[in-house]
Protein backbone atom coordinates (compact mmCIF):
# COMPACT_ATOMS: atom_id res chain seq x y z
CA UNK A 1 -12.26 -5.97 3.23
CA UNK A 2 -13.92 -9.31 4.01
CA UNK A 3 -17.95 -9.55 4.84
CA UNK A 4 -17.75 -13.03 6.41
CA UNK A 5 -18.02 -11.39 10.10
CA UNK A 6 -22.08 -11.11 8.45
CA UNK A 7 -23.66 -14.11 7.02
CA UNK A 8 -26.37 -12.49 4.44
CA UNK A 9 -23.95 -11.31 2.31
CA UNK A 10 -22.80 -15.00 1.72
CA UNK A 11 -26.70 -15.58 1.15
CA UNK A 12 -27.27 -13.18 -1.16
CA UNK A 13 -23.99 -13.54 -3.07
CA UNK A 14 -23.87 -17.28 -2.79
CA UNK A 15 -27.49 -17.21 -4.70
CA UNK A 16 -26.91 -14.42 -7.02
CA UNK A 17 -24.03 -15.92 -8.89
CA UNK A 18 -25.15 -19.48 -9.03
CA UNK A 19 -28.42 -18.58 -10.39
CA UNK A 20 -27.11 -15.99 -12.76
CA UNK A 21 -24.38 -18.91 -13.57
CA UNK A 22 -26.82 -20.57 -14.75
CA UNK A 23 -29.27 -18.08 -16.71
CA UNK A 24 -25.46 -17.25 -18.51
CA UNK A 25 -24.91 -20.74 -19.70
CA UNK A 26 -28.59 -21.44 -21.11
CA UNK A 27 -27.63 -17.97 -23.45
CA UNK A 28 -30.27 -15.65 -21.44
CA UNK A 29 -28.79 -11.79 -21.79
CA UNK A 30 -29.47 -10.46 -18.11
CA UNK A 31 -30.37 -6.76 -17.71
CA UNK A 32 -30.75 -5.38 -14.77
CA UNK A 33 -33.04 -2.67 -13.79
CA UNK A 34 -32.34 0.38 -11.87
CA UNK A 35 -34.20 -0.55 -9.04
CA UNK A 36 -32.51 -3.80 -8.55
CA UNK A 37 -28.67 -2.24 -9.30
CA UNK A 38 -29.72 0.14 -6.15
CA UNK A 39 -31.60 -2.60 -3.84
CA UNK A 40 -28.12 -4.75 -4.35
CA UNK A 41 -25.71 -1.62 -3.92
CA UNK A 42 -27.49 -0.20 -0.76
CA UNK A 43 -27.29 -3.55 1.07
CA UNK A 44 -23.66 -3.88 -0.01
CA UNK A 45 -22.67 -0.57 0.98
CA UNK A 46 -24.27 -0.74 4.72
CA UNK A 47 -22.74 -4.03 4.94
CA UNK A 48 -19.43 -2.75 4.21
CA UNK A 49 -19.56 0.25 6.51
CA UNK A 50 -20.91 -2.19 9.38
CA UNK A 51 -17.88 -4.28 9.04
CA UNK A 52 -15.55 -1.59 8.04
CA UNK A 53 -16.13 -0.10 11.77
CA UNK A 54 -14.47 -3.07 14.11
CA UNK A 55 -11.44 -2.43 15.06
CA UNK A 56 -10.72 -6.43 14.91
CA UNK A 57 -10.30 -5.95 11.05
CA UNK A 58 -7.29 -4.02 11.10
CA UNK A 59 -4.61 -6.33 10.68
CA UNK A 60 -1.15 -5.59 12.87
CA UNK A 61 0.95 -7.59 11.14
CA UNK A 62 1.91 -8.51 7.44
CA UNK A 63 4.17 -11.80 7.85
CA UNK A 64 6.46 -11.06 10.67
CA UNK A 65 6.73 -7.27 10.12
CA UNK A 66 4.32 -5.37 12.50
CA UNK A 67 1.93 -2.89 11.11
CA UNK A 68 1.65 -0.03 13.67
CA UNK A 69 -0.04 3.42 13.84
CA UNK A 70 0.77 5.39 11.05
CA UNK A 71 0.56 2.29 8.62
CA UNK A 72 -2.49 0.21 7.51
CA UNK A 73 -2.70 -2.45 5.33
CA UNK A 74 -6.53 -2.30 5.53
CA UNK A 75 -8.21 0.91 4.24
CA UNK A 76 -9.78 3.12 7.38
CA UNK A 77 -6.88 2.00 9.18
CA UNK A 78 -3.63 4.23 10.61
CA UNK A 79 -3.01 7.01 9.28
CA UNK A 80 -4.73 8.69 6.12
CA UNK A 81 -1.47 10.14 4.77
CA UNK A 82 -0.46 6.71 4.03
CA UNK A 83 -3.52 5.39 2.77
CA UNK A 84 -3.28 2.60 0.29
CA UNK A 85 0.51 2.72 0.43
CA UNK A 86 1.45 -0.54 1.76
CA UNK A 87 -0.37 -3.88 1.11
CA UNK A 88 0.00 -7.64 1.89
CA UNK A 89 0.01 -10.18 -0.57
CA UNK A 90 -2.18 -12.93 0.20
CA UNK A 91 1.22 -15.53 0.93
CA UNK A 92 2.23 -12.43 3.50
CA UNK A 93 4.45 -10.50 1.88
CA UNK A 94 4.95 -6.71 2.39
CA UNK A 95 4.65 -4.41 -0.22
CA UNK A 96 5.25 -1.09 -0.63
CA UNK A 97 3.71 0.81 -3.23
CA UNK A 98 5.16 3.66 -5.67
CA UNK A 99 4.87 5.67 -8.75
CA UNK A 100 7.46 3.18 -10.70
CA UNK A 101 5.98 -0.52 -9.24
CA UNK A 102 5.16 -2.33 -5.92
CA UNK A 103 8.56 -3.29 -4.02
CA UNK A 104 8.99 -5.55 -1.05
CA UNK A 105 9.56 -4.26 2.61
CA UNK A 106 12.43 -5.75 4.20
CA UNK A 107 11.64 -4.10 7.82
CA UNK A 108 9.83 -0.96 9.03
CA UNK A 109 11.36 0.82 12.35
CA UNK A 110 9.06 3.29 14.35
CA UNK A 111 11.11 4.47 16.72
CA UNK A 112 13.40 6.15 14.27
CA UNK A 113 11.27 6.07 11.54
CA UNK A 114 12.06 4.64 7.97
CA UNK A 115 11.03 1.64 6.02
CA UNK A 116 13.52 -0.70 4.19
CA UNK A 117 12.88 -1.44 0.37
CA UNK A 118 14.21 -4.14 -1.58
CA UNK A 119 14.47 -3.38 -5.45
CA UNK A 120 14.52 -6.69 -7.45
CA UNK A 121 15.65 -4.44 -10.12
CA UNK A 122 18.65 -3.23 -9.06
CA UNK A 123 22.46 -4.79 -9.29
CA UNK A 124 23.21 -7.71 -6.96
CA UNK A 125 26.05 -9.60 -6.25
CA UNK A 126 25.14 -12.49 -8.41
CA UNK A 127 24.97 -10.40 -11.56
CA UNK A 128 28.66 -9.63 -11.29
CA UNK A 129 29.16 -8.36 -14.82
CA UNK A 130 26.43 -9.51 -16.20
CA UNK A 131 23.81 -6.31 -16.28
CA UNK A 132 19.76 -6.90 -16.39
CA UNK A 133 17.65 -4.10 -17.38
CA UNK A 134 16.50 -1.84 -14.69
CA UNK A 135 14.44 0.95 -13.55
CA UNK A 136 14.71 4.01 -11.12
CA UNK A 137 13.44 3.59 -8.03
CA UNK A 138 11.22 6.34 -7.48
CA UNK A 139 8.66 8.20 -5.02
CA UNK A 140 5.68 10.29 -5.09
CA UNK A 141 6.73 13.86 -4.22
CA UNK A 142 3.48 14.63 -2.69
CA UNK A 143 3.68 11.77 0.12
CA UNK A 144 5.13 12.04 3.27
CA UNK A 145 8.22 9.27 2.09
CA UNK A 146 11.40 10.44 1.22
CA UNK A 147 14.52 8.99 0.25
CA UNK A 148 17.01 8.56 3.01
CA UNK A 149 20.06 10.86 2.65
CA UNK A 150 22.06 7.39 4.30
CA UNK A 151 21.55 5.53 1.13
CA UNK A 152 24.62 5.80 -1.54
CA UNK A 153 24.33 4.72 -5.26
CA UNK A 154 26.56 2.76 -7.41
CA UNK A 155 26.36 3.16 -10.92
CA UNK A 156 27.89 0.68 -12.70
CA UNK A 157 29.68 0.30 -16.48
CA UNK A 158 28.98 4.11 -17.29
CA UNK A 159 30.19 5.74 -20.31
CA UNK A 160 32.52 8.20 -19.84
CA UNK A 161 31.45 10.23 -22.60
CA UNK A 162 28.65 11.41 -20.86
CA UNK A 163 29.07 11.07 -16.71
CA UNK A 164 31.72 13.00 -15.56
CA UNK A 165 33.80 9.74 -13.58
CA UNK A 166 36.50 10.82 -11.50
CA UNK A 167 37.91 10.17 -8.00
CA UNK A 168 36.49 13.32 -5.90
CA UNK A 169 39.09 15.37 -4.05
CA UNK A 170 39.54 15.12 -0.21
CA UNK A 171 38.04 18.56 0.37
CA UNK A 172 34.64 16.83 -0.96
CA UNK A 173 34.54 14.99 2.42
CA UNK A 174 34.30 18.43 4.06
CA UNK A 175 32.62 20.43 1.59
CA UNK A 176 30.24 17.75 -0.34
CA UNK A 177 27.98 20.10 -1.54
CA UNK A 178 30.41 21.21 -4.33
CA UNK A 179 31.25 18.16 -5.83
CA UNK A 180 27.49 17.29 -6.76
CA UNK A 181 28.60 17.02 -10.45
CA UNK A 182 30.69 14.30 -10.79
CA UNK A 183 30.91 10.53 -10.25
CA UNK A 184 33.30 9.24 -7.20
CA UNK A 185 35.44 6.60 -8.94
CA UNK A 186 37.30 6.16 -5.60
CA UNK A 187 34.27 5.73 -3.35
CA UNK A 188 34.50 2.94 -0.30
CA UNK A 189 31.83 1.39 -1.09
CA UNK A 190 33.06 0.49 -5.05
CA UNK A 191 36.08 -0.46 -3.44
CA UNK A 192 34.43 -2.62 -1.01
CA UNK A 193 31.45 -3.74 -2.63
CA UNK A 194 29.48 -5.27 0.34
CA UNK A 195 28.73 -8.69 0.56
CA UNK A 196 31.13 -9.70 -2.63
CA UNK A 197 34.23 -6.91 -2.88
CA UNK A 198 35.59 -8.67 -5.84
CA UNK A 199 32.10 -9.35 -8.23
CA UNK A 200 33.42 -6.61 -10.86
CA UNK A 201 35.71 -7.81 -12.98
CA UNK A 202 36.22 -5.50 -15.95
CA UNK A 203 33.39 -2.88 -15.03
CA UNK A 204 33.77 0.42 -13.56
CA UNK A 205 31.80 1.48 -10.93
CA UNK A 206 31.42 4.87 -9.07
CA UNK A 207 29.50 6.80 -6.44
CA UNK A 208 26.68 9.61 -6.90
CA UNK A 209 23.81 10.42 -4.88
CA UNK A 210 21.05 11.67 -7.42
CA UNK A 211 19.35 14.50 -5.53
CA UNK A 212 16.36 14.73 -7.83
CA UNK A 213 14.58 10.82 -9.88
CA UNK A 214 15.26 13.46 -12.81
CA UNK A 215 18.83 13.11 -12.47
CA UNK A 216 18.98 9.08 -11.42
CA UNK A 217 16.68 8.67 -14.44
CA UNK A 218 19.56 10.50 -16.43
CA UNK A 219 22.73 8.29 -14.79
CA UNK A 220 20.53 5.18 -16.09
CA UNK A 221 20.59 6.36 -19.51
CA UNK A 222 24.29 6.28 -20.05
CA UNK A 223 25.22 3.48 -17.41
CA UNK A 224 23.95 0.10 -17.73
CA UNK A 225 22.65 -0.86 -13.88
CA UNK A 226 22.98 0.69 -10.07
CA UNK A 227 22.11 -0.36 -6.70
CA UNK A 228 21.11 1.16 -3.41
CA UNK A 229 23.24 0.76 -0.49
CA UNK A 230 22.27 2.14 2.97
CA UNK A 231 24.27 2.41 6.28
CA UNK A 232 23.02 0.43 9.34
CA UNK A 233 23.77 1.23 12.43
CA UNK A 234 24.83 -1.76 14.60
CA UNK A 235 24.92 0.09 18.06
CA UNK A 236 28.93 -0.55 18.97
CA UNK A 237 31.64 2.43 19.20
CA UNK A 238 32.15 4.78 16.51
CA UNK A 239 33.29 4.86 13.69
CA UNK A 240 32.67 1.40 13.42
CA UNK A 241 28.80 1.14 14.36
CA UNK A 242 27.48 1.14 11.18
CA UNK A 243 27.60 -1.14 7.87
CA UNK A 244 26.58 -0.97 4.35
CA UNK A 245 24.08 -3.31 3.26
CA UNK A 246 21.88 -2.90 -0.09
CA UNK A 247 18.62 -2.18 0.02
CA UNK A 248 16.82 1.24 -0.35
CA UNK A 249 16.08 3.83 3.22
CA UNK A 250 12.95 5.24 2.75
CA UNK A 251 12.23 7.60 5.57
CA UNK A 252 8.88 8.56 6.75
CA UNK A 253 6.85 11.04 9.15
CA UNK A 254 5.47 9.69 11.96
CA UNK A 255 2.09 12.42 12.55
CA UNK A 256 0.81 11.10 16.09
CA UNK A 257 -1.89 13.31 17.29
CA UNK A 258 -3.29 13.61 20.94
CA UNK A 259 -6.31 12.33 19.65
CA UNK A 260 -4.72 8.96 18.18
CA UNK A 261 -2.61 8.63 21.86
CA UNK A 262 -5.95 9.14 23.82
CA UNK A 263 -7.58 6.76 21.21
CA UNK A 264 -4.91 4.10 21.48
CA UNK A 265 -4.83 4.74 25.63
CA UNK A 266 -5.64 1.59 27.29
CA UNK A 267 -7.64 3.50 30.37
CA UNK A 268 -9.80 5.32 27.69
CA UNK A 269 -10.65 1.96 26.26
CA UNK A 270 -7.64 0.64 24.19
CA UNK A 271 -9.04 1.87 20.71
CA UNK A 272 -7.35 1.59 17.03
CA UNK A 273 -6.14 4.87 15.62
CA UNK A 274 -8.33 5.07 11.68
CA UNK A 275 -10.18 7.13 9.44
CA UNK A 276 -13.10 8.16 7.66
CA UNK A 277 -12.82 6.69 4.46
CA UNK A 278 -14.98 8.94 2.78
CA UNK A 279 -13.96 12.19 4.25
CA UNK A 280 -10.72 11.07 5.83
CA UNK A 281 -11.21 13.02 9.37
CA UNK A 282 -9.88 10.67 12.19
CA UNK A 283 -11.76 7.91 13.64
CA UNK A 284 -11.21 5.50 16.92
CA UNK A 285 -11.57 2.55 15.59
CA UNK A 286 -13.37 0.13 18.87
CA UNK A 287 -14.85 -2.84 19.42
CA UNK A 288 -18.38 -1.38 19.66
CA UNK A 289 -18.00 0.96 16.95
CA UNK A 290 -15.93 4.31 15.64
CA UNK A 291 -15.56 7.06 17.95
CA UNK A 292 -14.25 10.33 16.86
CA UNK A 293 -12.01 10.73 20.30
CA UNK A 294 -11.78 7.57 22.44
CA UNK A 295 -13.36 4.49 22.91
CA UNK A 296 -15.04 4.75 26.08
CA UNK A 297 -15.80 8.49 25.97
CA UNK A 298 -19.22 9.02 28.07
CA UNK A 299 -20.08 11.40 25.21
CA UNK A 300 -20.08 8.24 22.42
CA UNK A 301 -23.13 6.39 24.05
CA UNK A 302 -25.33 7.75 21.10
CA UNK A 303 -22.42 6.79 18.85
CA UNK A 304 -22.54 3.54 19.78
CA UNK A 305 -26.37 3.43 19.92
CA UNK A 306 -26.43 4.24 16.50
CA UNK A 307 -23.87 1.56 15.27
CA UNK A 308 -26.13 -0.80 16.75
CA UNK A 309 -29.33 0.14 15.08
CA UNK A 310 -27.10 0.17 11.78
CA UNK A 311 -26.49 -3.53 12.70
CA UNK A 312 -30.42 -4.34 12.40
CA UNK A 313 -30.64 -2.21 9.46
CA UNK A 314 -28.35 -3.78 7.56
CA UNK A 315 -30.13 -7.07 8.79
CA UNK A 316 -33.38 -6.25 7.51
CA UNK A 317 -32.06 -4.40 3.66
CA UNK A 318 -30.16 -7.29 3.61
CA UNK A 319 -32.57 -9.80 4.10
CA UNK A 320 -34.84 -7.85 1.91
CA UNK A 321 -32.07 -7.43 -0.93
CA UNK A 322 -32.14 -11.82 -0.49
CA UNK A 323 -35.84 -11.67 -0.80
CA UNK A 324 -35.84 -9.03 -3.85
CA UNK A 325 -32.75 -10.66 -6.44
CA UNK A 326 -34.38 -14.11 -5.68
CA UNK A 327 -37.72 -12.24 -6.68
CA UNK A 328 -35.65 -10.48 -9.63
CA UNK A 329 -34.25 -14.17 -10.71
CA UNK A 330 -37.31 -16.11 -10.43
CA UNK A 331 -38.87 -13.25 -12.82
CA UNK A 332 -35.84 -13.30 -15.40
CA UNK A 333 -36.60 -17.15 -15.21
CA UNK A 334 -39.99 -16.63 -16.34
CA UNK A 335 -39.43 -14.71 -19.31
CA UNK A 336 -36.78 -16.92 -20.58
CA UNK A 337 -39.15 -18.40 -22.92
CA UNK A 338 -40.13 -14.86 -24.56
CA UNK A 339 -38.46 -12.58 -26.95
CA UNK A 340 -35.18 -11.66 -24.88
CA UNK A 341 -33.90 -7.82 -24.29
CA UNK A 342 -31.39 -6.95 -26.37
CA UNK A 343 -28.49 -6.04 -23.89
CA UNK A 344 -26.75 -3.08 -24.50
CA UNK A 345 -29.87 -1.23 -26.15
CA UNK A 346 -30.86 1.77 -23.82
CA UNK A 347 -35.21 2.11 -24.07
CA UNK A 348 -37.49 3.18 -21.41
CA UNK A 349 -38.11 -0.45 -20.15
CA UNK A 350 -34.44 -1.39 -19.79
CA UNK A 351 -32.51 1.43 -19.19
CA UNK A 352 -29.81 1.85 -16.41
CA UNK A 353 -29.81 5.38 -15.52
């Protein structure tokens, strides 16, 4: 979260690190007291709960992929469930994050909601026979992500040994559920790889959809790569309205409240649907300040009272906290000349906590 919406913090940071630059390369061991480690973390902590409140700093796109209610890519911002889940690299690039790396986000749809993952690790048509290392793909149970049942996996060069390969029966079609244990030989899609049908030469491939990352985690250990391939639908007539393309379908829920619809309501004020990022209860996220149910509630005019005065707190501390580390500086300064604290020694005078 940026603080250049408020220029003391520039002040006091801009100050603090060139003069403690400098104490640094003359060899003076700086030690800071408690009382200046709380003057400094009081006025950064108002500052960043000032700024944290404007709606204006929740960011609604990441490249060309919009970032809508329940996503954020700034913390206090959509939904809490997804907190911290998806982030923007600083060329703006989409990333989504999981328990086995970060991967980048192709698309996200809202109205039928899922989010489309590439994995750099998996198979791709250039690798034709050539096999990289790889990883499973894999999610964190307790989020509210989960794999898409659209996407199909291709293993690729397995031994036979151990994965039970074999082109499933045509009752399998009908009854999928009890053919779970073995490894479709005959699939479409390894007869059609998309994009390059003829990139295997001499390796097998076949068709299983792991149902648990315990079991994909298992295919990997006897086969030497897989990919991901999903369906798309391309709205024209059945049965020819959707194709396979790789990538990886990661569906999500979509928990819009009445409170986040009255929040976001343009008559009530046209707020941003947040949170508390402390207790993680839903905020309105406004121009004027947070709201806990709309932005132009008649009931919020204390609310918003109360942001301002914040404003001219944080004004003053920080102002003060400019005043007090120059103070702190100018007094380190002075006692360069005499016997120097020994960092790192806890006593009475120098102690932290």
């Amino acid at each position: 979260m940026r603080l250049t919406s408020f220029p003391y913090s520039q002040l006091i940071m801009g100050t603090l690190s060139t003069n403690i630059a400098s104490l640094l390369g003359n060899g003076v061991c700086i030690c800071f007291s408690s009382t200046w480690l709380f003057v400094i973390s009081l006025s950064s902590l108002l500052l960043f709960n000032f700024t944290s409140a404007q709606s204006s700093l929740c960011r609604t796109t990441c490249g060309d992929i919009p970032i809508n209610f329940p996503f954020g890519i700034d913390d206090g911002c959509g939904s809490a469930y997804y907190r911290n889940l998806l982030a923007c690299s600083n060329t703006g690039k989409l990333e989504f994050r999981t328990p086995s790396g970060r991967y980048p986000v192709r698309n996200i749809s809202y109205a039928d909601p899922h989010i489309l993952v590439v994995d750099p690790f998996m198979w791709n048509c250039q690798d034709r026979d050539e096999f990289r290392p790889t990883r499973p793909f894999s999610l964190d149970s307790s989020t509210h992500f989960s794999l898409s049942t659209q996407n199909e996996y291709l293993f690729f060069d397995c031994r036979e040994d151990d994965v039970i390969i074999k082109p499933k029966p045509s009752f399998c079609e009908r009854f999928p559920e009890r053919c779970d244990s073995s490894c479709d030989s005959a699939s479409y899609l390894c007869r059609h790889l998309p994009d390059c049908p003829m990139a295997l030469s001499s390796s097998s491939c076949c068709s299983y959809y792991p149902k648990a990352m315990e079991s994909l985690r298992l295919m990997l250990q006897y086969c030497s790569s897989y990919t991901s391939v999903y369906w798309r639908t391309v709205g024209v007539t059945p049965p020819y309205d959707q194709v396979p393309e790789y990538g990886i379908r990661v569906n999500f829920d979509n928990p819009v409240t009445i409170r986040c619809l009255q929040c976001q309501d343009i008559s009530k004020g046209g707020g941003t649907c947040g949170f508390d990022t402390q207790t993680q209860s839903f905020l309105c996220l406004c121009k004027e300040g947070n709201s806990t149910t709309y932005c132009n509630d008649p009931g919020n005019s204390r609310h918003n009272k109360r942001v301002a005065m914040v404003s001219g707190t944080v004004a003053v501390l920080s102002f003060s906290g400019a005043v007090g580390i120059g103070a702190g500086i100018w007094y380190l300064n002075k006692l360069r000349d005499k016997a120097p604290v020994t960092c790192g020694v806890q006593s009475n005078e120098n102690r932290l906590f």
